[in-house]
PDB file of N, CA and C in Angstrom:
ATOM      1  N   UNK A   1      25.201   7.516 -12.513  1.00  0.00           N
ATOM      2  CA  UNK A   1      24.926   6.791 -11.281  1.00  0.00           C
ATOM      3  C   UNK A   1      23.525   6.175 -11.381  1.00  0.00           C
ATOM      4  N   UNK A   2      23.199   5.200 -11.167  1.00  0.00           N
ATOM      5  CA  UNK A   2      22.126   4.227 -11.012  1.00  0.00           C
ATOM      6  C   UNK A   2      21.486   3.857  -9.551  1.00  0.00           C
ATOM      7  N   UNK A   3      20.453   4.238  -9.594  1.00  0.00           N
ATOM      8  CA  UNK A   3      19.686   4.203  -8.188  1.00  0.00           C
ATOM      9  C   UNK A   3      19.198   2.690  -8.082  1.00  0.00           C
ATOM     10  N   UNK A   4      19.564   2.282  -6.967  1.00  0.00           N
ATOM     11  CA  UNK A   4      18.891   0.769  -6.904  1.00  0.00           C
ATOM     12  C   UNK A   4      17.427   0.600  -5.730  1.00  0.00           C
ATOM     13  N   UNK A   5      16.943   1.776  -6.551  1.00  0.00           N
ATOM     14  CA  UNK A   5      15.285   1.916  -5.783  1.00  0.00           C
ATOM     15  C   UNK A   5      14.193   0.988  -6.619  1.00  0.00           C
ATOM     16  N   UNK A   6      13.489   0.580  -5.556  1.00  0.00           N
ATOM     17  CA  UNK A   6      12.334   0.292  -6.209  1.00  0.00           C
ATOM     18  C   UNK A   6      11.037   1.047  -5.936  1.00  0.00           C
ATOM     19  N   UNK A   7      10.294   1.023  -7.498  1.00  0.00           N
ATOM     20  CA  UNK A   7       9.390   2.265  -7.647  1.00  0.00           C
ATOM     21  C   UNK A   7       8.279   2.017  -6.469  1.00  0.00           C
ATOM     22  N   UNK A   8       7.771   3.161  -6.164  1.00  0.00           N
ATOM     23  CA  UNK A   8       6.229   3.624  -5.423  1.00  0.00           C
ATOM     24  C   UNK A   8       5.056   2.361  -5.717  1.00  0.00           C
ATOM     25  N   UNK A   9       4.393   1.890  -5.107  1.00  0.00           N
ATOM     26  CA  UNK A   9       3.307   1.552  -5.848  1.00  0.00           C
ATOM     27  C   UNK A   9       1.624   2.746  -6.062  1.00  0.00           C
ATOM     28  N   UNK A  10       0.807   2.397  -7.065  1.00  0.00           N
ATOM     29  CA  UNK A  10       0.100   3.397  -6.701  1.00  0.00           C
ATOM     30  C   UNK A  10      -1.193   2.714  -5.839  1.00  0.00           C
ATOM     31  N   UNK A  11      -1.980   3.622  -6.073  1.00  0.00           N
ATOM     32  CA  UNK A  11      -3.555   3.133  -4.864  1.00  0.00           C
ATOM     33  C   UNK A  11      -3.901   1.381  -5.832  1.00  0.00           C
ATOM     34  N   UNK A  12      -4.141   1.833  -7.391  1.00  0.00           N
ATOM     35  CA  UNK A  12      -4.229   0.679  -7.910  1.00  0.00           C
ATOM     36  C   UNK A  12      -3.603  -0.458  -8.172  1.00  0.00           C
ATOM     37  N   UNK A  13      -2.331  -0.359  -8.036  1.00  0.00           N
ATOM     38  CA  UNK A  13      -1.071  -1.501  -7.994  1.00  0.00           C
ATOM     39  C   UNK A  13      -1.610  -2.236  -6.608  1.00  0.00           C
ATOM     40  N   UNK A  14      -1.545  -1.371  -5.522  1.00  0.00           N
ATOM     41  CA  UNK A  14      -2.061  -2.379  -4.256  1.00  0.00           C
ATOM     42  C   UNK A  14      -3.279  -2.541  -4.053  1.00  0.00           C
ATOM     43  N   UNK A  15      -4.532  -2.110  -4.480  1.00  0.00           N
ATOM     44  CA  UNK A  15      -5.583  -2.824  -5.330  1.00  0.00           C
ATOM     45  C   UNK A  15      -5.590  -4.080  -5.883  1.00  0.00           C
ATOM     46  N   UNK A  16      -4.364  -4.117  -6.822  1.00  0.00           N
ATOM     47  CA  UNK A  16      -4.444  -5.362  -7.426  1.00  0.00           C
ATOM     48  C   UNK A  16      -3.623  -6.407  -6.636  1.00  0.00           C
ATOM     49  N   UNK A  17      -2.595  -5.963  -6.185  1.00  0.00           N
ATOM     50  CA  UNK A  17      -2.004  -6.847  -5.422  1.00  0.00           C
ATOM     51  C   UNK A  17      -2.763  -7.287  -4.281  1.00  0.00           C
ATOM     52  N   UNK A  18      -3.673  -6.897  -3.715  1.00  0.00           N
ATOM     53  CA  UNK A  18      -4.586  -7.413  -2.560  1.00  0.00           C
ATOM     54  C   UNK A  18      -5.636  -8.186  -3.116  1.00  0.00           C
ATOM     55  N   UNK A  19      -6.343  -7.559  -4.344  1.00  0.00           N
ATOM     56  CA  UNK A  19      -7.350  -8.212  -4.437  1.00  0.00           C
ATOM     57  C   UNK A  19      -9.026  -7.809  -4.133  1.00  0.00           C
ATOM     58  N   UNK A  20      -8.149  -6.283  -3.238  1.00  0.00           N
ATOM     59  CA  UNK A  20      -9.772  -5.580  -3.374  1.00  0.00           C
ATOM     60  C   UNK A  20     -10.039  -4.433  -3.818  1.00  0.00           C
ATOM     61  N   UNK A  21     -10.917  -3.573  -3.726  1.00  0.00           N
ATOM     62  CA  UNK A  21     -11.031  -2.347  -4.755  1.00  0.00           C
ATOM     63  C   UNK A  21     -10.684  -1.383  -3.732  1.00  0.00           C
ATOM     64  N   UNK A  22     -10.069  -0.239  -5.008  1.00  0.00           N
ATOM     65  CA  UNK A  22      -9.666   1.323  -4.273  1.00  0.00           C
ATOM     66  C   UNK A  22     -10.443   1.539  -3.092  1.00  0.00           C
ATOM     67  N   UNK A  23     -11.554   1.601  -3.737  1.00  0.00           N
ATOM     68  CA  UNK A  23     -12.720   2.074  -2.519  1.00  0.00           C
ATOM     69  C   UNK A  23     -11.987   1.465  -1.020  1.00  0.00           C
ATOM     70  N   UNK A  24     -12.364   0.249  -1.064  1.00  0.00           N
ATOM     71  CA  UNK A  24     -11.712  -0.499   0.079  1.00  0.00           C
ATOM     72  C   UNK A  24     -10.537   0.278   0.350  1.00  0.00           C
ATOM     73  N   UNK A  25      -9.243   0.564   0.057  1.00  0.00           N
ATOM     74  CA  UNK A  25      -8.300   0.848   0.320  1.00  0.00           C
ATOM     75  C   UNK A  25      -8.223   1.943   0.989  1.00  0.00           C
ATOM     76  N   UNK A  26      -8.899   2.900   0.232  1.00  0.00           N
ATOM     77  CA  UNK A  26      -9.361   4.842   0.819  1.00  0.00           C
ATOM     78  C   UNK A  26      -9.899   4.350   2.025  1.00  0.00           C
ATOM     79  N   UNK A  27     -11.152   3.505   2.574  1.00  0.00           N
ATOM     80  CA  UNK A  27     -12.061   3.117   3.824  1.00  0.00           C
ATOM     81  C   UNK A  27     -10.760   2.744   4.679  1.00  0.00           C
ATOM     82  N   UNK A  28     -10.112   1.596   4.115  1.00  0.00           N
ATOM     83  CA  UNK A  28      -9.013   1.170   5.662  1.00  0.00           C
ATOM     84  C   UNK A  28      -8.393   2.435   5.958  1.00  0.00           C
ATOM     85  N   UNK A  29      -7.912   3.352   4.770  1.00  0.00           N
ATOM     86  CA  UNK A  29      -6.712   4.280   5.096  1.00  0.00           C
ATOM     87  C   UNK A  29      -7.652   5.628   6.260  1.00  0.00           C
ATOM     88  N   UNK A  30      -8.554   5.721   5.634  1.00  0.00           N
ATOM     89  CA  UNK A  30      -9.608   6.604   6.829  1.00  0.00           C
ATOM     90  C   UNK A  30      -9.549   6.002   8.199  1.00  0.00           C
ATOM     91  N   UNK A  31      -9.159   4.928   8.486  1.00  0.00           N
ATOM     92  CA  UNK A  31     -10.000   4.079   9.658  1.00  0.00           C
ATOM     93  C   UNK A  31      -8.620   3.530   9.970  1.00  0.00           C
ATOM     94  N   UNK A  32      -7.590   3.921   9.275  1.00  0.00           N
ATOM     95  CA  UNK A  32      -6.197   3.414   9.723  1.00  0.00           C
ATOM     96  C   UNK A  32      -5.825   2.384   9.497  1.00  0.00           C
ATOM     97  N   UNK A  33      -6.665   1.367   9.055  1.00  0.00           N
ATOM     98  CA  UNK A  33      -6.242  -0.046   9.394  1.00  0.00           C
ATOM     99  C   UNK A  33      -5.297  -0.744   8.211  1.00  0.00           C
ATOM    100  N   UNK A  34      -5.306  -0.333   7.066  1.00  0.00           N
ATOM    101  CA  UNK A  34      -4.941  -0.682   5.860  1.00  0.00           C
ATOM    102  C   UNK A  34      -3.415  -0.104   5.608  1.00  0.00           C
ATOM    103  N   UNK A  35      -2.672  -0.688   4.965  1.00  0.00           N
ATOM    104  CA  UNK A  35      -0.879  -0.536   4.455  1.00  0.00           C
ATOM    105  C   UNK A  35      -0.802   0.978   4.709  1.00  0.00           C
ATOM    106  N   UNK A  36       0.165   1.451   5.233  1.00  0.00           N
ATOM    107  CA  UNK A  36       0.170   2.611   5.482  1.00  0.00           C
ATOM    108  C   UNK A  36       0.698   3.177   3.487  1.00  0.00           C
ATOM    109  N   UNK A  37       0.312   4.232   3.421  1.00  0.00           N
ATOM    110  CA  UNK A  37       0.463   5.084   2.164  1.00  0.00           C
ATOM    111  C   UNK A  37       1.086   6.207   2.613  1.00  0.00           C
ATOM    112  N   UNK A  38       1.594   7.069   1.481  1.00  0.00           N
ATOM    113  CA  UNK A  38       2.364   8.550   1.419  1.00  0.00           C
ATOM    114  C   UNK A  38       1.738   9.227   0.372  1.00  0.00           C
ATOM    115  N   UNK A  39       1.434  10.738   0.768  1.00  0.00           N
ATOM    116  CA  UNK A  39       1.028  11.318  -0.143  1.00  0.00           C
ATOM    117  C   UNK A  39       2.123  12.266  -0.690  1.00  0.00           C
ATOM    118  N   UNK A  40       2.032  12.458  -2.137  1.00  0.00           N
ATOM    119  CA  UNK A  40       3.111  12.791  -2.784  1.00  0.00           C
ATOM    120  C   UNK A  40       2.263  14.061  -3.580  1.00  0.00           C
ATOM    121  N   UNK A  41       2.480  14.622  -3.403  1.00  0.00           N
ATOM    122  CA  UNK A  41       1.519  15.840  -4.160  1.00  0.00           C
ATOM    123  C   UNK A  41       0.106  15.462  -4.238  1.00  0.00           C
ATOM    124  N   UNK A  42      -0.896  15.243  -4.521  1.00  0.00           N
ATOM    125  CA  UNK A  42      -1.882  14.821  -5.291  1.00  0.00           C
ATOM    126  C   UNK A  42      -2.333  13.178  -5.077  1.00  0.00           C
ATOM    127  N   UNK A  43      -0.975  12.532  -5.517  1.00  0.00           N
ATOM    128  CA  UNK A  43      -1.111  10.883  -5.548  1.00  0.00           C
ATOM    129  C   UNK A  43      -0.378  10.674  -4.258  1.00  0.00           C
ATOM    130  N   UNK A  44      -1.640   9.409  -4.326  1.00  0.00           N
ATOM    131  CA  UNK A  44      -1.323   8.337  -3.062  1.00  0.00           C
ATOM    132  C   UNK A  44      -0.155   7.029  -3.518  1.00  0.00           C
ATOM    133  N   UNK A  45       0.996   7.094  -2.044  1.00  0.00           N
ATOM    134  CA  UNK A  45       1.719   6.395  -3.178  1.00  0.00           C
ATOM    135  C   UNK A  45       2.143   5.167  -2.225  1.00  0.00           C
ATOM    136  N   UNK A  46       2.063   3.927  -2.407  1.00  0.00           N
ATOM    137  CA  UNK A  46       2.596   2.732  -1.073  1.00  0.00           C
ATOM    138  C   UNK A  46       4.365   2.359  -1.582  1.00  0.00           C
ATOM    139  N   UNK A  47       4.860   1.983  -0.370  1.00  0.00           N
ATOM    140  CA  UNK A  47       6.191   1.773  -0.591  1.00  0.00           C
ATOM    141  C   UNK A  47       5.996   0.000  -0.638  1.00  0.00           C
ATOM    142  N   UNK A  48       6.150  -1.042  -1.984  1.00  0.00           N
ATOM    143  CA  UNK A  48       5.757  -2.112  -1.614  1.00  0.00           C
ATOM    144  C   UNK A  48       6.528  -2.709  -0.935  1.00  0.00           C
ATOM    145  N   UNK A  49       7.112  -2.823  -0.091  1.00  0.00           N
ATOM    146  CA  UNK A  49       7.853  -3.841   0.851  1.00  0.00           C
ATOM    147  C   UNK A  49       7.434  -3.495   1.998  1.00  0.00           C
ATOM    148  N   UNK A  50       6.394  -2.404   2.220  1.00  0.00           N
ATOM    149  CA  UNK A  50       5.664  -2.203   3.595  1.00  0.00           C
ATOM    150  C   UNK A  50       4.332  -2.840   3.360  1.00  0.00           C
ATOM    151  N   UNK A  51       3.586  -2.975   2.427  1.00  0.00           N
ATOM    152  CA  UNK A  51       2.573  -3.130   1.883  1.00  0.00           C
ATOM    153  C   UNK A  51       2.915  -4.761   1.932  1.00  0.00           C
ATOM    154  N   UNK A  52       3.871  -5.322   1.219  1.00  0.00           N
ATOM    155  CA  UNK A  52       4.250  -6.750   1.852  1.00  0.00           C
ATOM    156  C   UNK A  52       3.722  -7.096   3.135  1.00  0.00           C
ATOM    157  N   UNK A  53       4.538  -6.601   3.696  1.00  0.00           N
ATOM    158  CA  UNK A  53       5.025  -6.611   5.445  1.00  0.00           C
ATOM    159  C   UNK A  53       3.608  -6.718   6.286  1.00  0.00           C
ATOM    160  N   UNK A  54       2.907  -5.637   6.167  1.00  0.00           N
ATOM    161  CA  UNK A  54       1.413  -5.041   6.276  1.00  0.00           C
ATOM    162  C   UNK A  54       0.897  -6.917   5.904  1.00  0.00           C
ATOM    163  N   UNK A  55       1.384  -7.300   4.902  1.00  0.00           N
ATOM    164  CA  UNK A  55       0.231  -8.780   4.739  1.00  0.00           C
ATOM    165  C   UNK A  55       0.518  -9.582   5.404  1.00  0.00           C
ATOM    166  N   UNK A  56       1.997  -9.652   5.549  1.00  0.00           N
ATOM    167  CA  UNK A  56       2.614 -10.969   6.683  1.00  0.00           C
ATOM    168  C   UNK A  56       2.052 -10.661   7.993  1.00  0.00           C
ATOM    169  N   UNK A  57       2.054  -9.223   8.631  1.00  0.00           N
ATOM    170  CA  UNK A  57       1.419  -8.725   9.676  1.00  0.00           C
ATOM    171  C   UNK A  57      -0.102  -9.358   9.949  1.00  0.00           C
ATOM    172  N   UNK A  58      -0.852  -9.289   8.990  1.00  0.00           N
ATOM    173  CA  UNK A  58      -2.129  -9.688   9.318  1.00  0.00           C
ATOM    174  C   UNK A  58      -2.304 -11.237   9.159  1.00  0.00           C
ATOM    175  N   UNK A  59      -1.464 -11.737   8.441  1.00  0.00           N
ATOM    176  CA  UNK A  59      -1.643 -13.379   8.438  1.00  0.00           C
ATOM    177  C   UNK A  59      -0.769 -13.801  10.168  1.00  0.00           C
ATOM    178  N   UNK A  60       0.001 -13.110  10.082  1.00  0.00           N
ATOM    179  CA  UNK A  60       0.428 -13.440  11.944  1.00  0.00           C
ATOM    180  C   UNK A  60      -0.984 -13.565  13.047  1.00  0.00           C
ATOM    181  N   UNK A  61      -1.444 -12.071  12.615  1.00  0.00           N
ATOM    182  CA  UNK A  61      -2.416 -12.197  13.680  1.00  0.00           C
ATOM    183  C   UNK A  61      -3.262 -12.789  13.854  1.00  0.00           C
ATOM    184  N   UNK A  62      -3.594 -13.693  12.614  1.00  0.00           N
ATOM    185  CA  UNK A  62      -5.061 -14.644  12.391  1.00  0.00           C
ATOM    186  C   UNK A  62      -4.600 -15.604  13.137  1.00  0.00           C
TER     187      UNK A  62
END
């Protein structure tokens, strides 16, 4: 059987996909404001089609 999931991203995948550094990412996630994340043992992990969503969200609000 074949799962038709798509993988986790990690802290650095949406790093790169945004364009700004971890650091940044840990600060929004303290302060709430940034793609919501899941912690999975240890690692921080984003689901990217929320992390999408999260960008269309903020280009709405501008």
């Amino acid at each position: 059987m074949t799962l038709n999931v798509k993988p986790l991203w990690s802290i650095e995948d949406v790093s790169e996909y945004l364009g700004v550094p971890v650091k940044t990412l840990y600060g929004w996630r303290l302060k709430k404001i940034g793609p919501a994340g899941v912690r999975i043992g240890k690692h921080l992990r984003y689901d990217p089609d929320e992390v999408v969503d999260w960008v269309k969200s903020r280009r709405l609000a501008s």
